[in-house]
Structure formats: structure tokens, C-alpha cells
PDB file of N, CA and C in Angstrom:
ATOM      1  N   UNK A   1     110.221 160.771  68.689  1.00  0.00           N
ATOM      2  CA  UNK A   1     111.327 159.950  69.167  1.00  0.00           C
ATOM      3  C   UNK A   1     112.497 160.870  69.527  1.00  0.00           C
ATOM      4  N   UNK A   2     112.188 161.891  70.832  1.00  0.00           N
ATOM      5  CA  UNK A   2     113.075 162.890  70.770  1.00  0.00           C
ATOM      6  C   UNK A   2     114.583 162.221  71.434  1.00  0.00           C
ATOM      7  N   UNK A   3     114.461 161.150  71.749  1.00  0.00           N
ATOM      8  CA  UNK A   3     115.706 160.436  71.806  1.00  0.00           C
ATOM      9  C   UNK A   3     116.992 159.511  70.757  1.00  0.00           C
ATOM     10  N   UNK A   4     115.931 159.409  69.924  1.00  0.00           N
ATOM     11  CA  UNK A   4     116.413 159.171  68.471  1.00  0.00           C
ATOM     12  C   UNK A   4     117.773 159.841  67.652  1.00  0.00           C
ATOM     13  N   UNK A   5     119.007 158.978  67.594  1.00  0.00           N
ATOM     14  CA  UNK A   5     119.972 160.029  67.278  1.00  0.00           C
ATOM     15  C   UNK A   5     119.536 160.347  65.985  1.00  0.00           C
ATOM     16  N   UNK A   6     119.383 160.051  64.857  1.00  0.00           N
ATOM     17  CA  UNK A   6     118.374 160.558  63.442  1.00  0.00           C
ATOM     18  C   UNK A   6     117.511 161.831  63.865  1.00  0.00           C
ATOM     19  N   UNK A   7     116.425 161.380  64.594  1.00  0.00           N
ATOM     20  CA  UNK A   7     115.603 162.357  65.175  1.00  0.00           C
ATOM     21  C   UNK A   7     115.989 163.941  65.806  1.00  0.00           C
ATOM     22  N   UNK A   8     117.407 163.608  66.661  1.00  0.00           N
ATOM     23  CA  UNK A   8     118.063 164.907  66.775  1.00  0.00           C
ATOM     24  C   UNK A   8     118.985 165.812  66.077  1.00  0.00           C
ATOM     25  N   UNK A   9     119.671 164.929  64.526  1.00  0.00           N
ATOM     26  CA  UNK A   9     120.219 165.881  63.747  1.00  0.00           C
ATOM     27  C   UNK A   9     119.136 166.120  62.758  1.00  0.00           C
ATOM     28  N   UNK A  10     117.977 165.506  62.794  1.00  0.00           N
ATOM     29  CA  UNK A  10     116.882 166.547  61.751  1.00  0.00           C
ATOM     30  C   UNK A  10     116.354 167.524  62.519  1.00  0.00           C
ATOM     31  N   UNK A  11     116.162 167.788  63.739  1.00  0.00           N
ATOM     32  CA  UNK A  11     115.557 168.708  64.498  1.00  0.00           C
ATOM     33  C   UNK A  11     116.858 169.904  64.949  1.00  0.00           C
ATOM     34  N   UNK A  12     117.847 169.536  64.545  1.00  0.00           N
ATOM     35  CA  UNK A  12     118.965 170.311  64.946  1.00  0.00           C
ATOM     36  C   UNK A  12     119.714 169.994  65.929  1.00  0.00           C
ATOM     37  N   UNK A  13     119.329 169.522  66.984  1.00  0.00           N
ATOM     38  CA  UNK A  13     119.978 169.088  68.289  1.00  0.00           C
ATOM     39  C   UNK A  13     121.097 168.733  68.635  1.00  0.00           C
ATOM     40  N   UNK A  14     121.521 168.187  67.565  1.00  0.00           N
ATOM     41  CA  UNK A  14     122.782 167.574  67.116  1.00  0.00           C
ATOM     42  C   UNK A  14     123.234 167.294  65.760  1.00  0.00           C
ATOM     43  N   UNK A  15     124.374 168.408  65.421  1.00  0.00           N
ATOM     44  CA  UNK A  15     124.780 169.153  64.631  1.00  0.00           C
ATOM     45  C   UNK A  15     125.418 167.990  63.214  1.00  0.00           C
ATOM     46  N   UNK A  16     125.773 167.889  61.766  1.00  0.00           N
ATOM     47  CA  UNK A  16     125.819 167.222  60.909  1.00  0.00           C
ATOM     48  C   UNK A  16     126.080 167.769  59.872  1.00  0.00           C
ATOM     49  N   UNK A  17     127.333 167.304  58.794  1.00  0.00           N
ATOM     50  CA  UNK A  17     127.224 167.741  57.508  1.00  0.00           C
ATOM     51  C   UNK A  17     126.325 167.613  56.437  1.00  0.00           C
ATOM     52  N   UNK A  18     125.928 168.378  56.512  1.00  0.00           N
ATOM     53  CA  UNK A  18     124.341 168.057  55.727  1.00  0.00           C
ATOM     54  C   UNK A  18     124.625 168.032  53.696  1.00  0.00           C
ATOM     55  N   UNK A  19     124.550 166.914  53.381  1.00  0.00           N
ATOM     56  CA  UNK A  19     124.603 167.061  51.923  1.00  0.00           C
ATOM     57  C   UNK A  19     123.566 167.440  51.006  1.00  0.00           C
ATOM     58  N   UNK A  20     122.427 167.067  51.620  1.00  0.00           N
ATOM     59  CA  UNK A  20     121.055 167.707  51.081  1.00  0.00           C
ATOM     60  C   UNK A  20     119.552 167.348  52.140  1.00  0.00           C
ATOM     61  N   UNK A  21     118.708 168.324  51.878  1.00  0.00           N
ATOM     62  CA  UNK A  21     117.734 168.362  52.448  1.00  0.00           C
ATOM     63  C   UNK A  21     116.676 168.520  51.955  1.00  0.00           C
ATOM     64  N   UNK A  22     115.368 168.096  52.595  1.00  0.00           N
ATOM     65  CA  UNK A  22     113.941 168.397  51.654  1.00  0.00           C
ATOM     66  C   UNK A  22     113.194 168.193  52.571  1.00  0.00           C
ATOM     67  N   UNK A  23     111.977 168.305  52.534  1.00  0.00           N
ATOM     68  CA  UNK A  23     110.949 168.120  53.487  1.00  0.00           C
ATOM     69  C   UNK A  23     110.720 166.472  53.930  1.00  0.00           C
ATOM     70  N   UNK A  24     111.329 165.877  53.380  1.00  0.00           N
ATOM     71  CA  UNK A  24     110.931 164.309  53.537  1.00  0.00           C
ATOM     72  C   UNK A  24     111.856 163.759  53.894  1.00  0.00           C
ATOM     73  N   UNK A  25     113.359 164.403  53.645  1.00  0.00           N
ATOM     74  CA  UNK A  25     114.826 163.291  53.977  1.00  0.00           C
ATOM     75  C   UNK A  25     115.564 164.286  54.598  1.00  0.00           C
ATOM     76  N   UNK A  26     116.925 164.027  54.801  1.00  0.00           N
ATOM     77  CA  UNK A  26     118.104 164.555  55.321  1.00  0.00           C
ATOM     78  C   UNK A  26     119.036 163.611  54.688  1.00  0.00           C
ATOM     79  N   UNK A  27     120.194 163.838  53.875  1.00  0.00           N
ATOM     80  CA  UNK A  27     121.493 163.201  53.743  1.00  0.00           C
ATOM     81  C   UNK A  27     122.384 163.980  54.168  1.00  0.00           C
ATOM     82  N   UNK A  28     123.156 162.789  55.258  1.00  0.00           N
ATOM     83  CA  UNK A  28     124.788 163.927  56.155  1.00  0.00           C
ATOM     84  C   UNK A  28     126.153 162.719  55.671  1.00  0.00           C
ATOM     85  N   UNK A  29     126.958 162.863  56.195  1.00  0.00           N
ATOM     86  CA  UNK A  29     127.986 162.474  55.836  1.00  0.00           C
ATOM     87  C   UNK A  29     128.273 161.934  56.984  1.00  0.00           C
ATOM     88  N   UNK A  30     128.493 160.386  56.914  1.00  0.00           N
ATOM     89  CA  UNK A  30     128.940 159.675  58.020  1.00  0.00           C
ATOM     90  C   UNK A  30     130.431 159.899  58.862  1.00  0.00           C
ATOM     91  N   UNK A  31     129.978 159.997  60.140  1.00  0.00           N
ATOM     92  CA  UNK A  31     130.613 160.130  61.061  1.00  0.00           C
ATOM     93  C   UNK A  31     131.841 159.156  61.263  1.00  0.00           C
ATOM     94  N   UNK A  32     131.659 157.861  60.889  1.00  0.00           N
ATOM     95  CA  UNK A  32     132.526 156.956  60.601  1.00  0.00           C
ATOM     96  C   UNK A  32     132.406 156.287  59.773  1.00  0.00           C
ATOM     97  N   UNK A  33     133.363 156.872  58.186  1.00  0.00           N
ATOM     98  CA  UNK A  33     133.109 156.485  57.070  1.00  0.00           C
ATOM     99  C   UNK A  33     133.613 155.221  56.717  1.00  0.00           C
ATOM    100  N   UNK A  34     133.358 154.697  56.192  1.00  0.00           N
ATOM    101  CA  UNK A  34     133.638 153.328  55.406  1.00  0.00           C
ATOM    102  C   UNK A  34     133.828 153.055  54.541  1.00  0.00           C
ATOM    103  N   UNK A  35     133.917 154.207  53.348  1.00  0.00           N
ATOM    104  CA  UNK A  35     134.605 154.356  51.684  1.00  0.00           C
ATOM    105  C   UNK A  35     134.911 155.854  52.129  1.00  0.00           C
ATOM    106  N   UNK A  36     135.570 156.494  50.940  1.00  0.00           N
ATOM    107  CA  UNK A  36     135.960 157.911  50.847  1.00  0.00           C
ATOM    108  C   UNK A  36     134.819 158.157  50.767  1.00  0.00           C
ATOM    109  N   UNK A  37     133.417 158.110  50.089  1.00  0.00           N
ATOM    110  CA  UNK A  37     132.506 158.552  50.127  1.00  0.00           C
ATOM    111  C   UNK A  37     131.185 157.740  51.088  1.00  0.00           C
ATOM    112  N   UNK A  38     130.642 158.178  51.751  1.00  0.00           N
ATOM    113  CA  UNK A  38     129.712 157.758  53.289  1.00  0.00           C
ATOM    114  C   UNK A  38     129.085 158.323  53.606  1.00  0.00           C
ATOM    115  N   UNK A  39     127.699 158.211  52.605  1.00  0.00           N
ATOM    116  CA  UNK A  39     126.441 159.540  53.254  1.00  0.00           C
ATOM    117  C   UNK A  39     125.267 158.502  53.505  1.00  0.00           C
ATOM    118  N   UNK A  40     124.665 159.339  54.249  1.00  0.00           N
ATOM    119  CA  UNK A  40     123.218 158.627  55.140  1.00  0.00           C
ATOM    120  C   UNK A  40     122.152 159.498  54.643  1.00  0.00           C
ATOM    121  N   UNK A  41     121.405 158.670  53.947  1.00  0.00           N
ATOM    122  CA  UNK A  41     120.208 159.387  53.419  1.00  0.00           C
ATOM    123  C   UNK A  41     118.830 158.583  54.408  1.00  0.00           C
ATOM    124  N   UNK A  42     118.597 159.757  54.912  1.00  0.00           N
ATOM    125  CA  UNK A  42     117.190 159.436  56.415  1.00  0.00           C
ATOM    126  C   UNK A  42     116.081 159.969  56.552  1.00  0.00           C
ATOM    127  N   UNK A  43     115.281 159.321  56.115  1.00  0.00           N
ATOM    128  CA  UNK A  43     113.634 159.765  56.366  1.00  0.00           C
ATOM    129  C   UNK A  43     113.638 160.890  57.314  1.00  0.00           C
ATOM    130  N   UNK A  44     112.846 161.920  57.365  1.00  0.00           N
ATOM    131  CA  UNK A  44     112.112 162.507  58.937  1.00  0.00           C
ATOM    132  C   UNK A  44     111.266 161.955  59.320  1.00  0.00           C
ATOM    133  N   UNK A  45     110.263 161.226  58.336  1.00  0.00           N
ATOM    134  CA  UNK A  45     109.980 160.214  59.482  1.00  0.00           C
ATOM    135  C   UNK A  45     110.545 158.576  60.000  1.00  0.00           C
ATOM    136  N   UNK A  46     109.839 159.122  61.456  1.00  0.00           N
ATOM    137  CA  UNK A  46     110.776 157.728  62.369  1.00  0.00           C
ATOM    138  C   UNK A  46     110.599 156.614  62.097  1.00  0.00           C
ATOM    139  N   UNK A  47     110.943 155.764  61.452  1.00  0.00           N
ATOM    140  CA  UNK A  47     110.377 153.960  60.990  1.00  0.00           C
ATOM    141  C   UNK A  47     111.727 153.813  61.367  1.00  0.00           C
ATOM    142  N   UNK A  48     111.445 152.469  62.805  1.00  0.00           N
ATOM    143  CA  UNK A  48     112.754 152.116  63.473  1.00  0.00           C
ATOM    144  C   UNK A  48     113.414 150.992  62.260  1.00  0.00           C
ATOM    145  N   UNK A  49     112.740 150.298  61.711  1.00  0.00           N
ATOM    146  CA  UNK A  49     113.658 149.256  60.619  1.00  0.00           C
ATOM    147  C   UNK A  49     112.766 148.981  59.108  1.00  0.00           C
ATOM    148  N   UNK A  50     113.661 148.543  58.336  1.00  0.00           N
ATOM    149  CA  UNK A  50     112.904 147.973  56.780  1.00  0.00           C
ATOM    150  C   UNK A  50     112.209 147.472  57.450  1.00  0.00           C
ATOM    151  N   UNK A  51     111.931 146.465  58.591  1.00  0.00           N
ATOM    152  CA  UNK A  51     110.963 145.647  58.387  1.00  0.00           C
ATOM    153  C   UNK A  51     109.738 146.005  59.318  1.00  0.00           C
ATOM    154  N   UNK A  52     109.752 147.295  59.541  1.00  0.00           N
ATOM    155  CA  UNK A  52     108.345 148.208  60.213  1.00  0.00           C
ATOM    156  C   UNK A  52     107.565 148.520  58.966  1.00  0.00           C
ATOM    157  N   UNK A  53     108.364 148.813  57.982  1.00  0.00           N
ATOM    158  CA  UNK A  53     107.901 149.590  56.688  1.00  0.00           C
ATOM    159  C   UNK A  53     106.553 149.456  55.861  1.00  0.00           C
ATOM    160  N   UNK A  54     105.580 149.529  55.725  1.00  0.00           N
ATOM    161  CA  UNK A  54     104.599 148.956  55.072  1.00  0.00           C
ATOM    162  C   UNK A  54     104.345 149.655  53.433  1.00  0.00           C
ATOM    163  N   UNK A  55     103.135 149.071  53.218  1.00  0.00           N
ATOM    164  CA  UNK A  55     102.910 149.666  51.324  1.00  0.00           C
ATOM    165  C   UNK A  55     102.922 151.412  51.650  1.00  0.00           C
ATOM    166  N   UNK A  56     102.340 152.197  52.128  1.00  0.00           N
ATOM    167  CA  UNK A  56     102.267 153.487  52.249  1.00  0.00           C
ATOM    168  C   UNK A  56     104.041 153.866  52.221  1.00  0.00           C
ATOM    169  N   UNK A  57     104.594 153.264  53.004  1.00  0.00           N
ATOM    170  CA  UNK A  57     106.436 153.668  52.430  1.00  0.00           C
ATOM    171  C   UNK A  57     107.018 153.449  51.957  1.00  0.00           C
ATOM    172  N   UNK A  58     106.670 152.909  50.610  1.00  0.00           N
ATOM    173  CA  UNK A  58     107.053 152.891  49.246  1.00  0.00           C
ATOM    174  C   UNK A  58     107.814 153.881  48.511  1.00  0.00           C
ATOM    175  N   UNK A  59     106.756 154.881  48.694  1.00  0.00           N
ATOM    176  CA  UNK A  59     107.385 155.969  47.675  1.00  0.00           C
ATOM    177  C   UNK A  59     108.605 156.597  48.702  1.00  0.00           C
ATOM    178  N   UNK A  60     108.802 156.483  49.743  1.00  0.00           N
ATOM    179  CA  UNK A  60     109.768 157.210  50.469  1.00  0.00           C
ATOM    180  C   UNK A  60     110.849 156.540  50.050  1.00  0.00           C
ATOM    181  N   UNK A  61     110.632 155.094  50.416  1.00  0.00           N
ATOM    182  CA  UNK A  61     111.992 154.256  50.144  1.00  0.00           C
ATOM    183  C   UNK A  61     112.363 154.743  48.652  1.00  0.00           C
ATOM    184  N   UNK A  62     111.351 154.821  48.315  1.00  0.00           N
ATOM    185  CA  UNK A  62     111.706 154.883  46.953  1.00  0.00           C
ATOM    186  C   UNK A  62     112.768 156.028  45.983  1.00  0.00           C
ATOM    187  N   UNK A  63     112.027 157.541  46.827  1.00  0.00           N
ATOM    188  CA  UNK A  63     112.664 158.424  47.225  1.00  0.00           C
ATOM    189  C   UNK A  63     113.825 158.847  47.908  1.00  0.00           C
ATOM    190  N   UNK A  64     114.050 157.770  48.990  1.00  0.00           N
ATOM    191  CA  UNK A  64     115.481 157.793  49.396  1.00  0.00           C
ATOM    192  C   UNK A  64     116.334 157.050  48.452  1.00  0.00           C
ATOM    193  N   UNK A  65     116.244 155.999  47.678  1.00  0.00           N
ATOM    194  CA  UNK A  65     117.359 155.564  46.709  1.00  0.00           C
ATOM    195  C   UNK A  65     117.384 156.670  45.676  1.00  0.00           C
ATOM    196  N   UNK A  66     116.642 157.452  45.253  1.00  0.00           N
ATOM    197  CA  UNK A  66     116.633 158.280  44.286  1.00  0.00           C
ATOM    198  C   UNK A  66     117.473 159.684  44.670  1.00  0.00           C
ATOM    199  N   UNK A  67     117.543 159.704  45.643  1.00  0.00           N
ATOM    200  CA  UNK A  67     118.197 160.754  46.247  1.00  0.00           C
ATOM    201  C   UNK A  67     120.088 160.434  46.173  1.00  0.00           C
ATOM    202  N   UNK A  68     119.664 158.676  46.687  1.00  0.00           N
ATOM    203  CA  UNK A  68     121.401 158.342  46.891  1.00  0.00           C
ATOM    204  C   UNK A  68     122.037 158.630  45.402  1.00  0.00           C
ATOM    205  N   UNK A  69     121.049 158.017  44.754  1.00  0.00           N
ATOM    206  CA  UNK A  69     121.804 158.240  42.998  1.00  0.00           C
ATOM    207  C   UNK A  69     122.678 159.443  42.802  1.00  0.00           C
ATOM    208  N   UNK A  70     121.228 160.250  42.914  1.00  0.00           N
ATOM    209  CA  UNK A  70     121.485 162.146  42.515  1.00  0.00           C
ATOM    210  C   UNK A  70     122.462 162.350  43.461  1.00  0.00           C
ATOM    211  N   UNK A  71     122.769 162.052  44.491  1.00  0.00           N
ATOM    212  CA  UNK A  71     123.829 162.208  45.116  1.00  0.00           C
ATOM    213  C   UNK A  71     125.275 161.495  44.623  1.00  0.00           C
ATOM    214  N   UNK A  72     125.152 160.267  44.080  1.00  0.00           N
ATOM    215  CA  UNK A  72     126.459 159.951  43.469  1.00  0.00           C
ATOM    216  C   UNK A  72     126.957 160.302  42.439  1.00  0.00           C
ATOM    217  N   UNK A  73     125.800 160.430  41.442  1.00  0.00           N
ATOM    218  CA  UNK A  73     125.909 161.358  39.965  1.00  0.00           C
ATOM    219  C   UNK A  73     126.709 162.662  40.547  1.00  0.00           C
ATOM    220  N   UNK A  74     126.234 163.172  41.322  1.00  0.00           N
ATOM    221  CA  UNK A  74     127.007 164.890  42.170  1.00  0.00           C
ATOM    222  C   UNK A  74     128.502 164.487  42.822  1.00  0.00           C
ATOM    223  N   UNK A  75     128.577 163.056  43.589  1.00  0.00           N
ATOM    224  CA  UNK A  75     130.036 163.092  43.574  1.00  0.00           C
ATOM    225  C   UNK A  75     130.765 162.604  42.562  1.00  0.00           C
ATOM    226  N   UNK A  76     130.452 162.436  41.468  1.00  0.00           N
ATOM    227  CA  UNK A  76     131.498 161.855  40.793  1.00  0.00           C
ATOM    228  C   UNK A  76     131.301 159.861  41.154  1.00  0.00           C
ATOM    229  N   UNK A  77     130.653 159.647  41.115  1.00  0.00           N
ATOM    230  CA  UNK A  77     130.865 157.989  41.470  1.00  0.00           C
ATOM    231  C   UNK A  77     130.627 157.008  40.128  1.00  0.00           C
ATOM    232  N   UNK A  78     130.541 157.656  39.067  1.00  0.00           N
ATOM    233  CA  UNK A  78     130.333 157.002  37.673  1.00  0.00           C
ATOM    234  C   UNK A  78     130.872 155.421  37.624  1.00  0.00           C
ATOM    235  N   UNK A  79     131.740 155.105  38.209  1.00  0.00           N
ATOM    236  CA  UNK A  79     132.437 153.329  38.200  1.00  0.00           C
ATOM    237  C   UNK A  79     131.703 152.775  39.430  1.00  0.00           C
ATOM    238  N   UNK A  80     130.953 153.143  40.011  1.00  0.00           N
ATOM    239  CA  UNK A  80     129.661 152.632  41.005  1.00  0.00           C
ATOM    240  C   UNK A  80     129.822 152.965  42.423  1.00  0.00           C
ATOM    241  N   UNK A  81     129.365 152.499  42.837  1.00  0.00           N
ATOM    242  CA  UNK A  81     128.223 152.668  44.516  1.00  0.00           C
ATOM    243  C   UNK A  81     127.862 152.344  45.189  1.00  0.00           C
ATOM    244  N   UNK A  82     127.808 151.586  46.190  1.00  0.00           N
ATOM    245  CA  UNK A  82     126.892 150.603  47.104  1.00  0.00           C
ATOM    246  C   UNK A  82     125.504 151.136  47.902  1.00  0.00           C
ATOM    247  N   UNK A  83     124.524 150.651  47.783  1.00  0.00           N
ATOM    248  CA  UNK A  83     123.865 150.954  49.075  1.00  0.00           C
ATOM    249  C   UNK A  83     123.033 150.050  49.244  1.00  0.00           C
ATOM    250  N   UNK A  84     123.252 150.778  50.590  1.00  0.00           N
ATOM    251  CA  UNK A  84     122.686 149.224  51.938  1.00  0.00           C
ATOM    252  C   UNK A  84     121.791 149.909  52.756  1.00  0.00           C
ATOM    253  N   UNK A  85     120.608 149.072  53.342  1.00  0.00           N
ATOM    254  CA  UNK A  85     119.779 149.295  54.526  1.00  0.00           C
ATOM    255  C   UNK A  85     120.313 148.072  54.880  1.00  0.00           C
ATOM    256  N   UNK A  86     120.795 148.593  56.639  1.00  0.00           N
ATOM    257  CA  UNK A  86     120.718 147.086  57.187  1.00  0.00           C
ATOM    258  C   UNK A  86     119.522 147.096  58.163  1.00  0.00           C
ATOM    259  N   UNK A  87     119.326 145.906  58.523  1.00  0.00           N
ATOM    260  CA  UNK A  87     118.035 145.280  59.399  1.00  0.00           C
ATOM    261  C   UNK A  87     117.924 144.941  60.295  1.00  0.00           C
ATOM    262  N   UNK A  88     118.226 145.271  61.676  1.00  0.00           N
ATOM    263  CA  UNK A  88     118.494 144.545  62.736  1.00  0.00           C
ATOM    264  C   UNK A  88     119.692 144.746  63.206  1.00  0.00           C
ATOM    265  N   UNK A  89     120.188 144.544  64.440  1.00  0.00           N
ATOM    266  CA  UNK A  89     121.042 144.402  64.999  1.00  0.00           C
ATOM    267  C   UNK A  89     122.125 143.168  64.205  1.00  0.00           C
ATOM    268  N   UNK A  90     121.449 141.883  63.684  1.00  0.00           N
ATOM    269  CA  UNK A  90     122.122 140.744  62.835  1.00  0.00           C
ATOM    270  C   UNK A  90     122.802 141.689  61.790  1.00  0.00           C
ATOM    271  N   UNK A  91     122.807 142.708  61.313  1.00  0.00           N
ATOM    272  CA  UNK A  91     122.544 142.896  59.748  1.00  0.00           C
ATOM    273  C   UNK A  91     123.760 144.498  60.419  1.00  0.00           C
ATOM    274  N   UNK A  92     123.856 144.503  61.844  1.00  0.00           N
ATOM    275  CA  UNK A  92     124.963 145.736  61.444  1.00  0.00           C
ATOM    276  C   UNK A  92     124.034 147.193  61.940  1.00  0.00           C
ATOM    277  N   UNK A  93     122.304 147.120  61.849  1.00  0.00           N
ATOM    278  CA  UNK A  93     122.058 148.441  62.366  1.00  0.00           C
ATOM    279  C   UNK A  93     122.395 148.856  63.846  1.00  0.00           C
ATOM    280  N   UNK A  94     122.933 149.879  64.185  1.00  0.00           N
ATOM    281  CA  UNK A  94     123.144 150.479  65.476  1.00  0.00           C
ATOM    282  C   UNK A  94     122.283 151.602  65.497  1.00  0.00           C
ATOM    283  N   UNK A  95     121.698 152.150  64.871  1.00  0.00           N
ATOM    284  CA  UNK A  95     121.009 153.158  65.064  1.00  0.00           C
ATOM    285  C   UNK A  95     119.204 152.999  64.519  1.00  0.00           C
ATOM    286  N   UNK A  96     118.434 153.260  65.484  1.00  0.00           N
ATOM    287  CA  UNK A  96     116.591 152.294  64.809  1.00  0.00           C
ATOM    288  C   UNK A  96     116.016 153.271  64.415  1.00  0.00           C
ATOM    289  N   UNK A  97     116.516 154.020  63.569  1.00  0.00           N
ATOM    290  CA  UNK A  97     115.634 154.905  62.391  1.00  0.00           C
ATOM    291  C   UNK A  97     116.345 154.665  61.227  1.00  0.00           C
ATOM    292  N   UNK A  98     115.457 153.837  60.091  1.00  0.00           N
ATOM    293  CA  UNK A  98     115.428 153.529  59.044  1.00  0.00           C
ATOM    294  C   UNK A  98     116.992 154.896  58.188  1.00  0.00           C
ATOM    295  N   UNK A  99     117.620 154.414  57.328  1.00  0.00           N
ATOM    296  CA  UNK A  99     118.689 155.349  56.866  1.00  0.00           C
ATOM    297  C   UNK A  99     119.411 154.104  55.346  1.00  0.00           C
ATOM    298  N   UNK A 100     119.871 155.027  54.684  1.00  0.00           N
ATOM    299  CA  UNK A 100     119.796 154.537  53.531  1.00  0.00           C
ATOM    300  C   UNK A 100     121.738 154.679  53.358  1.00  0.00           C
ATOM    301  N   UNK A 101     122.933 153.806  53.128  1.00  0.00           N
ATOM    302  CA  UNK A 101     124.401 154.041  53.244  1.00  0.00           C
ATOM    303  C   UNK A 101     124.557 154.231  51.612  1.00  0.00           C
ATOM    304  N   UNK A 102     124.547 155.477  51.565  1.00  0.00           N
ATOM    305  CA  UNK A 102     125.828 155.666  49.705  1.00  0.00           C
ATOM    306  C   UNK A 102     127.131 155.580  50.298  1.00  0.00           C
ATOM    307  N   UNK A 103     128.163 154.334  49.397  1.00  0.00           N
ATOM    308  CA  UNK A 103     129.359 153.987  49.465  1.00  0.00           C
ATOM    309  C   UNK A 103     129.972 154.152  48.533  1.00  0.00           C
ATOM    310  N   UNK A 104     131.051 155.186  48.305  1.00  0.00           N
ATOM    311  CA  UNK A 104     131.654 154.718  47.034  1.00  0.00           C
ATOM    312  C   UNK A 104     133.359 155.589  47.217  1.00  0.00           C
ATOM    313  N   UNK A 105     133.435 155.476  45.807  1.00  0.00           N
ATOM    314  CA  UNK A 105     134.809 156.162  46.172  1.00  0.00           C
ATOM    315  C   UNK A 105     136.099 155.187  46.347  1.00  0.00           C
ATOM    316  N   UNK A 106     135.700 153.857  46.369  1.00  0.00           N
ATOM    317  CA  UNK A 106     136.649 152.873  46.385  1.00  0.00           C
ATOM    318  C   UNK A 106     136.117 151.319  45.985  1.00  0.00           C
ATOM    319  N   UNK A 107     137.240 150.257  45.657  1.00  0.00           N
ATOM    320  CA  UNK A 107     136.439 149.128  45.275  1.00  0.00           C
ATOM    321  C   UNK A 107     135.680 148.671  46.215  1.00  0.00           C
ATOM    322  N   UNK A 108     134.611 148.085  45.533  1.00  0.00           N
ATOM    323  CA  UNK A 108     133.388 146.980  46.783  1.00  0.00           C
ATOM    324  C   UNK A 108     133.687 145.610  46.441  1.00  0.00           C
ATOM    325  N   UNK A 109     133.874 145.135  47.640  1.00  0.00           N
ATOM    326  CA  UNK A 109     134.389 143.815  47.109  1.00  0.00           C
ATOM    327  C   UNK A 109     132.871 142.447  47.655  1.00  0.00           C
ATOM    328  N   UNK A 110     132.620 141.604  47.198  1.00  0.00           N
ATOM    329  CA  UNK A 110     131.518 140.666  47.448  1.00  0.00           C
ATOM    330  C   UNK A 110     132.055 139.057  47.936  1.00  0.00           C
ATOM    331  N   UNK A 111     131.275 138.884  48.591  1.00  0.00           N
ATOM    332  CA  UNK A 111     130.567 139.047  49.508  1.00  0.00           C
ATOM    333  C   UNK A 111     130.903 140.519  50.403  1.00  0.00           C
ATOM    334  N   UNK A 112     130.014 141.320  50.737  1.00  0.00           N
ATOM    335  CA  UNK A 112     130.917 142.369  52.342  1.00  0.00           C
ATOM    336  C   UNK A 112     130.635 141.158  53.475  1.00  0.00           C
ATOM    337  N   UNK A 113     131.226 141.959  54.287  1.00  0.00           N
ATOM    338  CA  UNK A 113     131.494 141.058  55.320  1.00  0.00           C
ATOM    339  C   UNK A 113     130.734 141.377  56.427  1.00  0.00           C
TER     340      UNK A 113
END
């Protein structure tokens, strides 16, 4: 999906603060944050939405929340965190490679909007 904006900051193409990396994910720091803290934790591989996802991407998903944690435990987010996959265009995604939002750093208030 060499058109894929996901697809081009894991391949390099287009450049990103990278908070951590592994053979399976990428977390960068959102471009337009939405708490003081706003990282995108993203598969390398391409699954355009949750709802492409089948039983075999389990452990990834699974792996990407595990990552957001270890990542909030590392900033300091001990009074909590949000994270969201959204789904669709209804749900807020603009970008169709699956990505995982750590929020924190400020209150979350409920319903979001």
C-alpha cells in the first residue's frame, strides 16, 4: 500500500517522531495532538480497519494495546489514558491503516464527542 500514509512513515518516506519500534509496530507522536500526550501505535502490517481484522490478528491487536500501556507507564500517565481505534469514516478514521490513539496527559471527559 505504497500510498498509504502509515505505510510511508514505516518505510521511511515520510519522516515521524518515532517513540518506539519493533518488527511488528511503529509508535510516533501525533501530528495533531489531542491531549499533551498523542501517540499512534501502527501495525506494519496494512489492515485498512478493526473491522477487516480477523482471529489470526489477535495477538497483534493485542500487542498493540500492550505497547500503548508500556508506553504510558514510560510517560508518566499513572491517573490514566485513553485509547481508541476508530472505525470508519462514522467513528473519526481519516487514515485506512488500522492505528491504535494513547491519550493522556489531561482530563477525559465521557461521553467524547
Amino acid at each position: 500500500m505504497s500510498e498509504c500514509l502509515f505505510c510511508q512513515i514505516i518505510t521511511r518516506k515520510i519522516s515521524s517522531k518515532v517513540e518506539f519500534e519493533n518488527d511488528a509496530m511503529i509508535a510516533i507522536q501525533d501530528v495533531n495532538p489531542q491531549a499533551p500526550t498523542h501517540v499512534l501505535v501502527i501495525p506494519k502490517k496494512h489492515i485498512g480497519r478493526i473491522s477487516d481484522t480477523d482471529g489470526k490478528d489477535a495477538l497483534l491487536i493485542g500487542d498493540l494495546i500492550l505497547c500503548a500501556r508500556d508506553l504510558a507507564r514510560r510517560k508518566g500517565l499513572e491517573e490514566g489514558y485513553r485509547l481508541v481505534f476508530n472505525n470508519g469514516p462514522e467513528a473519526g478514521q481519516s487514515v485506512f491503516h488500522i492505528h491504535l490513539h494513547l491519550l493522556g496527559g489531561r482530563r477525559m471527559w465521557w461521553p467524547p464527542g
